[in-house]
Protein backbone atom coordinates (compact mmCIF):
# COMPACT_ATOMS: atom_id res chain seq x y z
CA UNK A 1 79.77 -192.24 22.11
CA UNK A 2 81.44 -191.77 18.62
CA UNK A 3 84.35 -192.03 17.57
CA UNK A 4 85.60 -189.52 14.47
CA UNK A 5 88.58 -189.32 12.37
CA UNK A 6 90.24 -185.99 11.57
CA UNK A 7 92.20 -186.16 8.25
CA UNK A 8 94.40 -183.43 6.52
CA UNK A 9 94.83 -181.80 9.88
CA UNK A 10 98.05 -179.16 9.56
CA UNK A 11 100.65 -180.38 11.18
CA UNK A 12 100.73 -177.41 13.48
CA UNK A 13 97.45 -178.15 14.84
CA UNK A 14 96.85 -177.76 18.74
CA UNK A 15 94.72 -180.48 20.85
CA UNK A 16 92.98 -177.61 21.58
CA UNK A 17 92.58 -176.43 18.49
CA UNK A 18 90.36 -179.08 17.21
CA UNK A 19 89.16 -179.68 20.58
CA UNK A 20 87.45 -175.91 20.19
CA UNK A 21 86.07 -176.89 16.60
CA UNK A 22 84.36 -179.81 18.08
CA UNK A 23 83.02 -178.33 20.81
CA UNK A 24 80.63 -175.83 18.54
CA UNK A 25 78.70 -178.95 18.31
CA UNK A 26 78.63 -180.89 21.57
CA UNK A 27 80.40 -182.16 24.15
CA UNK A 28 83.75 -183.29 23.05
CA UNK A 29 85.21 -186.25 25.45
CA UNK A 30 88.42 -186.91 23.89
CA UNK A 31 91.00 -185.37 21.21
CA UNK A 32 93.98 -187.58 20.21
CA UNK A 33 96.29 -186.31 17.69
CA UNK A 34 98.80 -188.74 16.38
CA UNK A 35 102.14 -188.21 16.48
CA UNK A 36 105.13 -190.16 15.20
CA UNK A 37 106.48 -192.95 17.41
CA UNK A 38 110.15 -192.19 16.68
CA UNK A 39 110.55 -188.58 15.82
CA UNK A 40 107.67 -187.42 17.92
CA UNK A 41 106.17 -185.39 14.88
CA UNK A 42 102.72 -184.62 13.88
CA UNK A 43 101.04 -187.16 11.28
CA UNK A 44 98.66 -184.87 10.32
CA UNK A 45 95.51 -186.58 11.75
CA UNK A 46 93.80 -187.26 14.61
CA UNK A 47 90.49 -188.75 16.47
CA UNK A 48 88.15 -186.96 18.47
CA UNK A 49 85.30 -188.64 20.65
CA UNK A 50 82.00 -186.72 21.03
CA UNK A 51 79.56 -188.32 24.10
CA UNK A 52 75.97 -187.61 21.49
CA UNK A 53 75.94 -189.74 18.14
CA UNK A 54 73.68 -186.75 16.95
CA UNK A 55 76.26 -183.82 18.06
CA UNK A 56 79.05 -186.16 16.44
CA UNK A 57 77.05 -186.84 13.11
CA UNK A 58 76.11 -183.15 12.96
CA UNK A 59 80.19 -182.65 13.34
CA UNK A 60 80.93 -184.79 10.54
CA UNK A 61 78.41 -183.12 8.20
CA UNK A 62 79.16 -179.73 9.02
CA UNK A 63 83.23 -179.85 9.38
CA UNK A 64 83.88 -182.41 6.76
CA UNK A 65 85.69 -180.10 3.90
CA UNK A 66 86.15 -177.06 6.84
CA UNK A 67 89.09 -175.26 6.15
CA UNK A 68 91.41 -175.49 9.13
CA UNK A 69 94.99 -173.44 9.20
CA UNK A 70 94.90 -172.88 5.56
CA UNK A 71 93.83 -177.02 5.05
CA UNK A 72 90.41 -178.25 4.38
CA UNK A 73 89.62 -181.31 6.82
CA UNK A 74 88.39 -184.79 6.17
CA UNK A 75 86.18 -185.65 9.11
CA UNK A 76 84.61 -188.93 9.03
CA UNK A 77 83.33 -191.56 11.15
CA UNK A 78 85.92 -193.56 12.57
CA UNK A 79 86.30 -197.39 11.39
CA UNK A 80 87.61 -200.03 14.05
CA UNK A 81 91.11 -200.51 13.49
CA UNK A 82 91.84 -203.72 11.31
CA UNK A 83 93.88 -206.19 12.42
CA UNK A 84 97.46 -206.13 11.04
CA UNK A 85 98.58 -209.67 11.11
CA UNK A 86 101.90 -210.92 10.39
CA UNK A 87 100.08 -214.37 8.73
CA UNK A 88 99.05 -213.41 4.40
CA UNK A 89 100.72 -212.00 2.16
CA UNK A 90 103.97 -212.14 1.05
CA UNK A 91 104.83 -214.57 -1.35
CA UNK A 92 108.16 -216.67 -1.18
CA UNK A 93 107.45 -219.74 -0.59
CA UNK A 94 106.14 -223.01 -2.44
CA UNK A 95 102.52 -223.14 -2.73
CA UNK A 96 101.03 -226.65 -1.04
CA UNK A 97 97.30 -226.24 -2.16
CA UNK A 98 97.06 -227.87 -5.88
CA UNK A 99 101.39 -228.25 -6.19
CA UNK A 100 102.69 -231.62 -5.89
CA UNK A 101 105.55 -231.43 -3.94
């Protein structure tokens, strides 16, 4: 099973749509298109999970600057999502490492 990211994707785009795409090169398990939590809009990308890491690598080659709806795609393999701590960053406050307080 892999899992592949779907950049530039109009924001018209249909499940089925890129569900169709897909399927010219395997089996196609899953499309997810993301949306907008609040407003409910497209975000112009979206994953899609193909069942053969072959069919899915031959995906990615082939579709990977495709021209969908007038947009050419950016089809990749997915990366795990990273964890988005609220810890680092920001700065603020007093440093404790080499400061004397």
């Amino acid at each position: 099973m892999k899992n592949i990211f779907v950049g530039n994707l109009n924001f018209g785009a249909t499940e089925a749509a890129v569900r169709s795409l897909f399927e010219a090169y395997g089996t196609v398990e899953r499309v997810n298109l993301i949306t907008d939590r609040d407003t409910g809009q497209a975000r112009g990308f979206g994953f899609v999970e193909m069942s053969a890491n072959a069919e899915a690598d031959r995906a990615i080659a082939e579709l990977n600057g495709r021209e969908l709806d007038g947009r050419a795609l950016n089809v990749n393999e997915a990366r795990p999502k990273t964890e988005r701590g609220f810890g680092g960053g920001g700065g603020g406050g007093q440093r404790r490492n080499n400061n004397r307080w």
